[in-house]
Protein backbone atom coordinates (compact mmCIF):
# COMPACT_ATOMS: atom_id res chain seq x y z
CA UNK A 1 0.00 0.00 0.00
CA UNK A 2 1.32 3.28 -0.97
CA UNK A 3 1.73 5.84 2.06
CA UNK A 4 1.29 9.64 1.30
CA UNK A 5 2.32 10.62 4.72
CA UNK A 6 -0.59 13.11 5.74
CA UNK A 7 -0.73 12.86 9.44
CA UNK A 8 -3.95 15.33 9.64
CA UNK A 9 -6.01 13.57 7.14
CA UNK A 10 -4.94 9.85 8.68
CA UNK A 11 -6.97 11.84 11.87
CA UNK A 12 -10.38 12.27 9.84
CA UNK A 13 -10.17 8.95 8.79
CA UNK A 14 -9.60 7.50 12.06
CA UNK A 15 -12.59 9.68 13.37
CA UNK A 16 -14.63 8.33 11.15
CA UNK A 17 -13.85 4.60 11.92
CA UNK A 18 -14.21 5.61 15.85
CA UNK A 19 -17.62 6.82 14.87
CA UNK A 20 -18.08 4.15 13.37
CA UNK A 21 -17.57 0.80 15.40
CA UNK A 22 -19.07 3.39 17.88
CA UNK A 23 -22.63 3.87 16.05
CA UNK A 24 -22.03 0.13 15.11
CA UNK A 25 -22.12 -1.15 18.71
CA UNK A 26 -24.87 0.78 19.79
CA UNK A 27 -27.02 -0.45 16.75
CA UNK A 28 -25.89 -3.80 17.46
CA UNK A 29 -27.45 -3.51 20.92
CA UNK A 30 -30.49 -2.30 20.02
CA UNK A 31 -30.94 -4.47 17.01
CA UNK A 32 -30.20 -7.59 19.27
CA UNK A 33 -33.31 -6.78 21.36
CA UNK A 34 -35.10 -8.74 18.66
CA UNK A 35 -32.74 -10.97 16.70
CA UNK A 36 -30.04 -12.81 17.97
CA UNK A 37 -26.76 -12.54 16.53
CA UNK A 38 -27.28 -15.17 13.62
CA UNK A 39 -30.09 -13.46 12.18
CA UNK A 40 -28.58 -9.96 12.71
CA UNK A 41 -25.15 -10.90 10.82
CA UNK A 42 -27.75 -12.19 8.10
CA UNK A 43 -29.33 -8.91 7.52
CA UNK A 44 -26.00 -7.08 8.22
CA UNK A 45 -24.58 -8.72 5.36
CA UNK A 46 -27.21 -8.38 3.10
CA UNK A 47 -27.16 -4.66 3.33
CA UNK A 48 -23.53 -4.79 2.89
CA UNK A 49 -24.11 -7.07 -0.08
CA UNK A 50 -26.34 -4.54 -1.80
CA UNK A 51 -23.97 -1.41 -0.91
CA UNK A 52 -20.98 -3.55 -2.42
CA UNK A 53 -22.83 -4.12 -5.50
CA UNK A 54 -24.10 -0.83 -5.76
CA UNK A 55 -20.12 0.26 -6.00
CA UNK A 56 -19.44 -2.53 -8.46
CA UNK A 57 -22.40 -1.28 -11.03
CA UNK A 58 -20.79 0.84 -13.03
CA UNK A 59 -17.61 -0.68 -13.83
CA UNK A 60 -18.87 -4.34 -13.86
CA UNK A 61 -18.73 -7.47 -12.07
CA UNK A 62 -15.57 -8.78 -13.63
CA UNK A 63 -12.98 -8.11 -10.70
CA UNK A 64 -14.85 -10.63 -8.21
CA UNK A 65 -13.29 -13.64 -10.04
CA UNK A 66 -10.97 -14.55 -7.40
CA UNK A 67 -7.22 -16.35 -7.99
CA UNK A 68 -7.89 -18.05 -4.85
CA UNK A 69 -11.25 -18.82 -3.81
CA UNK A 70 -9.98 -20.98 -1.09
CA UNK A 71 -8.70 -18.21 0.88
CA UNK A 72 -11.61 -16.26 0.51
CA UNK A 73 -13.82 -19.33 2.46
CA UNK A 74 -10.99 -19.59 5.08
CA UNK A 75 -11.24 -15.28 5.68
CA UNK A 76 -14.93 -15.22 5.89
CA UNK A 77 -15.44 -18.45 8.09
CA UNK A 78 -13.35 -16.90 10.75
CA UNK A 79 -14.60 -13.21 10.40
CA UNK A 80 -18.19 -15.01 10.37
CA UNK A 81 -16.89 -16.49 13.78
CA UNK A 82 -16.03 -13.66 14.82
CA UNK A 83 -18.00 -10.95 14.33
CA UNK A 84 -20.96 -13.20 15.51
CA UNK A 85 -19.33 -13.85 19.09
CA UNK A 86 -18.24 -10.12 19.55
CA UNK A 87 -22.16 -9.34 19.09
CA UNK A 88 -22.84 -11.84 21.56
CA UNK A 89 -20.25 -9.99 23.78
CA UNK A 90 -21.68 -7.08 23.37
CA UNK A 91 -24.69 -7.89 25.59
CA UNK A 92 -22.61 -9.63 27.97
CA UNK A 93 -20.07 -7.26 29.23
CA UNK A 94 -19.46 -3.47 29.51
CA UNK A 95 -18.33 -1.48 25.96
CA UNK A 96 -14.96 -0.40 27.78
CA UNK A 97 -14.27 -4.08 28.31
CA UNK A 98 -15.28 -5.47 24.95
CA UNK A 99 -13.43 -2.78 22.87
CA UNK A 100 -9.79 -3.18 25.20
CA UNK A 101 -10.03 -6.65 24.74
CA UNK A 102 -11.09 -6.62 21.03
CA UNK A 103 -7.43 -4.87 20.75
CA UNK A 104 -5.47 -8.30 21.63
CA UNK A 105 -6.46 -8.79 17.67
CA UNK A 106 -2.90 -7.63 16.67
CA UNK A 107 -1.11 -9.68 19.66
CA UNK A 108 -2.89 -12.66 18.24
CA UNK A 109 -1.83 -11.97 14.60
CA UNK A 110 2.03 -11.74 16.19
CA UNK A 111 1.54 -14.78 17.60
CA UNK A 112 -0.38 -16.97 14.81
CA UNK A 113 1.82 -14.86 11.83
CA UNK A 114 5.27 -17.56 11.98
CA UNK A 115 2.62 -20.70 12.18
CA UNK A 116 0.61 -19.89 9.02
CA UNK A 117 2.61 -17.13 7.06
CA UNK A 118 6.11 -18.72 7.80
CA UNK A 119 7.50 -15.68 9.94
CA UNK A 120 10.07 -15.95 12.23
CA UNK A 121 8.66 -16.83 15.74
CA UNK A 122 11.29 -13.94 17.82
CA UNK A 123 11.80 -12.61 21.30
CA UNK A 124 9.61 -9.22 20.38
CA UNK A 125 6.81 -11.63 19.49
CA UNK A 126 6.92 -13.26 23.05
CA UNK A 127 7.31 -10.02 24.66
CA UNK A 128 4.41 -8.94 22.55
CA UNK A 129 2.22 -12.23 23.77
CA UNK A 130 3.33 -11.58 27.16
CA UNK A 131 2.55 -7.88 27.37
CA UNK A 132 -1.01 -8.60 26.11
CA UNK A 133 -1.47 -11.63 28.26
CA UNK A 134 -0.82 -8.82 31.22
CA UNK A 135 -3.28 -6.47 29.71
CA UNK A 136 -5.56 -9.12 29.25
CA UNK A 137 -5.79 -9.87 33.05
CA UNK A 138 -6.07 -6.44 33.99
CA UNK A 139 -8.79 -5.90 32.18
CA UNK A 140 -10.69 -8.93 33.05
CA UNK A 141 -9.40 -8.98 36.88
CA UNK A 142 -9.84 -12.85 37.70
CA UNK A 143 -9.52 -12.89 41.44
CA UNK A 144 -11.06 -9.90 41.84
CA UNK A 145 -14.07 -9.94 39.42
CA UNK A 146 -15.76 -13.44 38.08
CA UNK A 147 -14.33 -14.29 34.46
CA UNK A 148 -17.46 -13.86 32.04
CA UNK A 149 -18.35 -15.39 29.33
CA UNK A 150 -18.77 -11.97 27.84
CA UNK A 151 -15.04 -12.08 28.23
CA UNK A 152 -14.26 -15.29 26.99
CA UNK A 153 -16.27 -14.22 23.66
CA UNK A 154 -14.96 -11.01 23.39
CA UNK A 155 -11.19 -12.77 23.33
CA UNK A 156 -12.61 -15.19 21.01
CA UNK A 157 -13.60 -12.05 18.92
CA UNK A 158 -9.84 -11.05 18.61
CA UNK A 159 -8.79 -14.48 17.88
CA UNK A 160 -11.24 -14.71 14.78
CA UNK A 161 -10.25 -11.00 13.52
CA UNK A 162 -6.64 -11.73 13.99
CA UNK A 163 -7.07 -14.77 11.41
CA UNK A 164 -9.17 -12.67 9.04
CA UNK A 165 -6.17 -10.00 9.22
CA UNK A 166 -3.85 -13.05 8.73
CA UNK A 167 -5.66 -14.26 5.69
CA UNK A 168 -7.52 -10.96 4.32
CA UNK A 169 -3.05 -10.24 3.96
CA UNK A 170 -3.08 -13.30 1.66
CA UNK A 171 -5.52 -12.45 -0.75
CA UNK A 172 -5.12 -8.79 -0.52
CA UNK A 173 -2.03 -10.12 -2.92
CA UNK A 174 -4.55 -11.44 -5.69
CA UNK A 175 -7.51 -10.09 -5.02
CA UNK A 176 -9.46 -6.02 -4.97
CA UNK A 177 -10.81 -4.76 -2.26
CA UNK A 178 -14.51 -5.18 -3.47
CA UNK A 179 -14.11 -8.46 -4.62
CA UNK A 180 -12.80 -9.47 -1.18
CA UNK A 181 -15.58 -7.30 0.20
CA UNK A 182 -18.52 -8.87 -2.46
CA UNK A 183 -17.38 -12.82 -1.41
CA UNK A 184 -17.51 -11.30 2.46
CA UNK A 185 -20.61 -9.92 2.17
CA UNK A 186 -22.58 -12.61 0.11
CA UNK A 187 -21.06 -15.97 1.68
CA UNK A 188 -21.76 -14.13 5.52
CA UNK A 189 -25.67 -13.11 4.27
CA UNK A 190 -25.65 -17.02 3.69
CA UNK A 191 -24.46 -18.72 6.73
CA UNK A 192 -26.45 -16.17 8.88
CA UNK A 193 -29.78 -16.97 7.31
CA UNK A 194 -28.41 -20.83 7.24
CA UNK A 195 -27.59 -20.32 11.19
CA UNK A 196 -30.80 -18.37 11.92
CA UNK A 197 -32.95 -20.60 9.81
CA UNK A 198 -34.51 -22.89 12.66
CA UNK A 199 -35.92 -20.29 14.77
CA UNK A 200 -37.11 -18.21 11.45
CA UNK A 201 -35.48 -15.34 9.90
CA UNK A 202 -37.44 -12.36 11.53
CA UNK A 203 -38.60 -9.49 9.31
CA UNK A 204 -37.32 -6.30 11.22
CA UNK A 205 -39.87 -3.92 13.02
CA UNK A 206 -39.85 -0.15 11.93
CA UNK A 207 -38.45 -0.13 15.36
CA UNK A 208 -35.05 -1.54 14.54
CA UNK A 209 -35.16 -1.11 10.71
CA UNK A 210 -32.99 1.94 11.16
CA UNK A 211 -30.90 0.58 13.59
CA UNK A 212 -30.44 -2.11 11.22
CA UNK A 213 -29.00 -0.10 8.33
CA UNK A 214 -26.82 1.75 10.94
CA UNK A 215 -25.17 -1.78 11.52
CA UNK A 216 -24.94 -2.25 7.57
CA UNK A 217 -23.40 0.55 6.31
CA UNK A 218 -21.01 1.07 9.81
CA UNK A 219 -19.78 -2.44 9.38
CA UNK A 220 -18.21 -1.22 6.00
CA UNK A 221 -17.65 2.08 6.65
CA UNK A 222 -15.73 1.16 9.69
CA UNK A 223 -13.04 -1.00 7.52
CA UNK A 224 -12.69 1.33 4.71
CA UNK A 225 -12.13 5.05 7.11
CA UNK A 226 -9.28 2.35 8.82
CA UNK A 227 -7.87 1.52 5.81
CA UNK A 228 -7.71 5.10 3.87
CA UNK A 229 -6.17 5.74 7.66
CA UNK A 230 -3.59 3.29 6.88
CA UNK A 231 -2.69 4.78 2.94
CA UNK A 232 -2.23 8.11 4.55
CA UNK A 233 0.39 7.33 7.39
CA UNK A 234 2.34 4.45 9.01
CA UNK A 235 0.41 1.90 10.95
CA UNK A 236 2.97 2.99 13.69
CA UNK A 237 1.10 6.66 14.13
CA UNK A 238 -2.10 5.27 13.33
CA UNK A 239 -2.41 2.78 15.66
CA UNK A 240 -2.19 4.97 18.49
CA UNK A 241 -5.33 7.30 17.17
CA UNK A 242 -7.27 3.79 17.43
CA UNK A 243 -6.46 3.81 21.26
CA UNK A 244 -9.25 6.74 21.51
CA UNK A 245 -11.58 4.25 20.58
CA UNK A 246 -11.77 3.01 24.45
CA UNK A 247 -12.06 6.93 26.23
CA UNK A 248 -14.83 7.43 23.44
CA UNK A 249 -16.77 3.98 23.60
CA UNK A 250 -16.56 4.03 27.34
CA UNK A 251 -17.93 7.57 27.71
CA UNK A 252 -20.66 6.67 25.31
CA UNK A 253 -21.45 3.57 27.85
CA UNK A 254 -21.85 5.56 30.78
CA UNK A 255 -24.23 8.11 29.04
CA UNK A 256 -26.74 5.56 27.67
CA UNK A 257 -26.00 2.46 29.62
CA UNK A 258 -24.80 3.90 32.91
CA UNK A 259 -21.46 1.54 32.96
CA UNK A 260 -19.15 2.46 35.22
CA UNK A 261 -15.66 4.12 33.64
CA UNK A 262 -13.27 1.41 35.29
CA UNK A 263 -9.75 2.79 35.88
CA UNK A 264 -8.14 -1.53 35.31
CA UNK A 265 -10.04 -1.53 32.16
CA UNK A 266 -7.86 1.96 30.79
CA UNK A 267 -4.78 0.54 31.89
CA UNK A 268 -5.26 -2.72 30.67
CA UNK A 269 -6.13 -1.24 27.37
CA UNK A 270 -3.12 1.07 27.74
CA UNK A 271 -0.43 -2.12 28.42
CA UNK A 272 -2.45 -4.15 25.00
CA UNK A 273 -1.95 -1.00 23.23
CA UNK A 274 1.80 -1.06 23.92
CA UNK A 275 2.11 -4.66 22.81
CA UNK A 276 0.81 -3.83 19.93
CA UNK A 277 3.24 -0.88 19.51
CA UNK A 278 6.53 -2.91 20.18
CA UNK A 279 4.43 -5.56 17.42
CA UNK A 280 4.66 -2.29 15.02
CA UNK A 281 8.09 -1.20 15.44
CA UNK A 282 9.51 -4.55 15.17
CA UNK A 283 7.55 -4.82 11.85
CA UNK A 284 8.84 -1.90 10.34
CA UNK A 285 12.55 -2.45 11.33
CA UNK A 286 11.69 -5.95 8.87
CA UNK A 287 10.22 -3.76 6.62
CA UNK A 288 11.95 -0.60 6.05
């Protein structure tokens, strides 16, 4: 990816993907006071199916013949997995907590990198693991609080995003954006309604119809602010703007859902974010 180097503009962007998994969790609450998670990745994905193909209209189908189609099944299975368990986490366990632990995604991709892209397993990468193990626990206190299975789920969140960043890397070599984006969004609006098909794929109420799209179009929005983050400075200065995701989501949980701000949760989040920073600079001393 071609870097311009516009730290100001990398800001917006980054704004506008805190806004975004922002509006997207709140939606994802509300929605989820009438589907469950199964049937809301279903409609999720068919409204990012339509927006995809929308954007694909006037140039044509052609680019979402894939090199590889096997990688694309391997991506979506685990970003299926999930996405679907950090929904479930999301009614389980406060915003703050969900979103600090949802940042173990690029200790996880350190860790799983030398097993399935041939890296070199190296003493930053277990003082990477080890630093987010230590932010994990301070997060979820064991000892002092009960380990939830809010927590459990929203770990098993990172794990699944870390191998969709681990293979999304792989075809990102063959494949376009939208055509990694159309097979995402089509093969997802699939297994939801597959997964959601015993109890009935509910219609949504004008209630949650708007919430609905909110989850949609956030859910791509999201990705692509990140990503035009990412062409417009290092990963190195963006990754620290991503941090303000916590102060911001945990504010917004105290307003509507009267969490409490938890002090172990901020410096838990702080000690995973510097993981991931020592992950950063190790990768760009590889790659100059």
């Amino acid at each position: 990816m071609h870097i311009s180097h516009r730290p100001l503009l990398a800001a917006l962007w980054m704004m506008g993907a805190i806004v975004s998994f922002t509006l997207m969790a709140v939606a994802g609450r509300v929605v989820q006071t009438e589907m469950n998670s199964f049937e809301l990745m279903a409609w999720r994905s068919l409204i990012g199916f339509a927006i995809v193909c929308a954007a694909l209209a006037p140039r044509g189908f052609a680019e979402i013949r894939s090199q590889v189609p096997s990688l694309h099944v391997k991506r979506n299975l685990f970003h299926f997995a999930g996405q679907n368990v950090w929904f479930m986490a999301l009614m389980l366990i406060p915003l703050s907590q969900l979103v600090a632990l949802e940042f173990t995604n690029p200790v996880w991709v350190a860790l799983l990198a030398p097993l399935l892209l041939g890296e070199r397993f190296t003493a930053r990468r277990i003082l990477v693991a080890l630093l987010g193990f230590a932010g994990v626990l301070i997060v979820a206190q064991p000892g002092v609080a009960p380990i939830e299975v809010g927590h459990l789920l929203a770990l098993g969140a990172a794990l699944g995003f870390a191998l969709n960043t681990i293979y999304t890397r792989r075809l990102m070599a063959h494949d376009t954006v939208l055509c990694v984006l159309f097979w995402m969004t089509a093969s997802q609006a699939v297994m939801g309604a597959v997964l959601g098909a015993p109890g009935g794929i509910p219609l949504p109420s004008f209630a949650i119809l708007p919430w609905l799209v909110i989850v949609g179009i956030t859910g791509l929005s999201a990705h692509y602010s990140l990503t035009s983050a990412l062409a417009h400075a290092p990963a190195t200065l963006v990754a620290p703007m991503e941090f303000l995701r916590l102060p911001v989501i945990a504010v917004v949980g105290a307003i509507l859902y009267a969490e409490p701000l938890m002090a172990p949760v901020f410096i838990g989040g702080a000690v995973i974010m510097a993981a991931n920073l020592i992950n950063l600079a190790g990768a760009r001393r590889r790659n100059p």
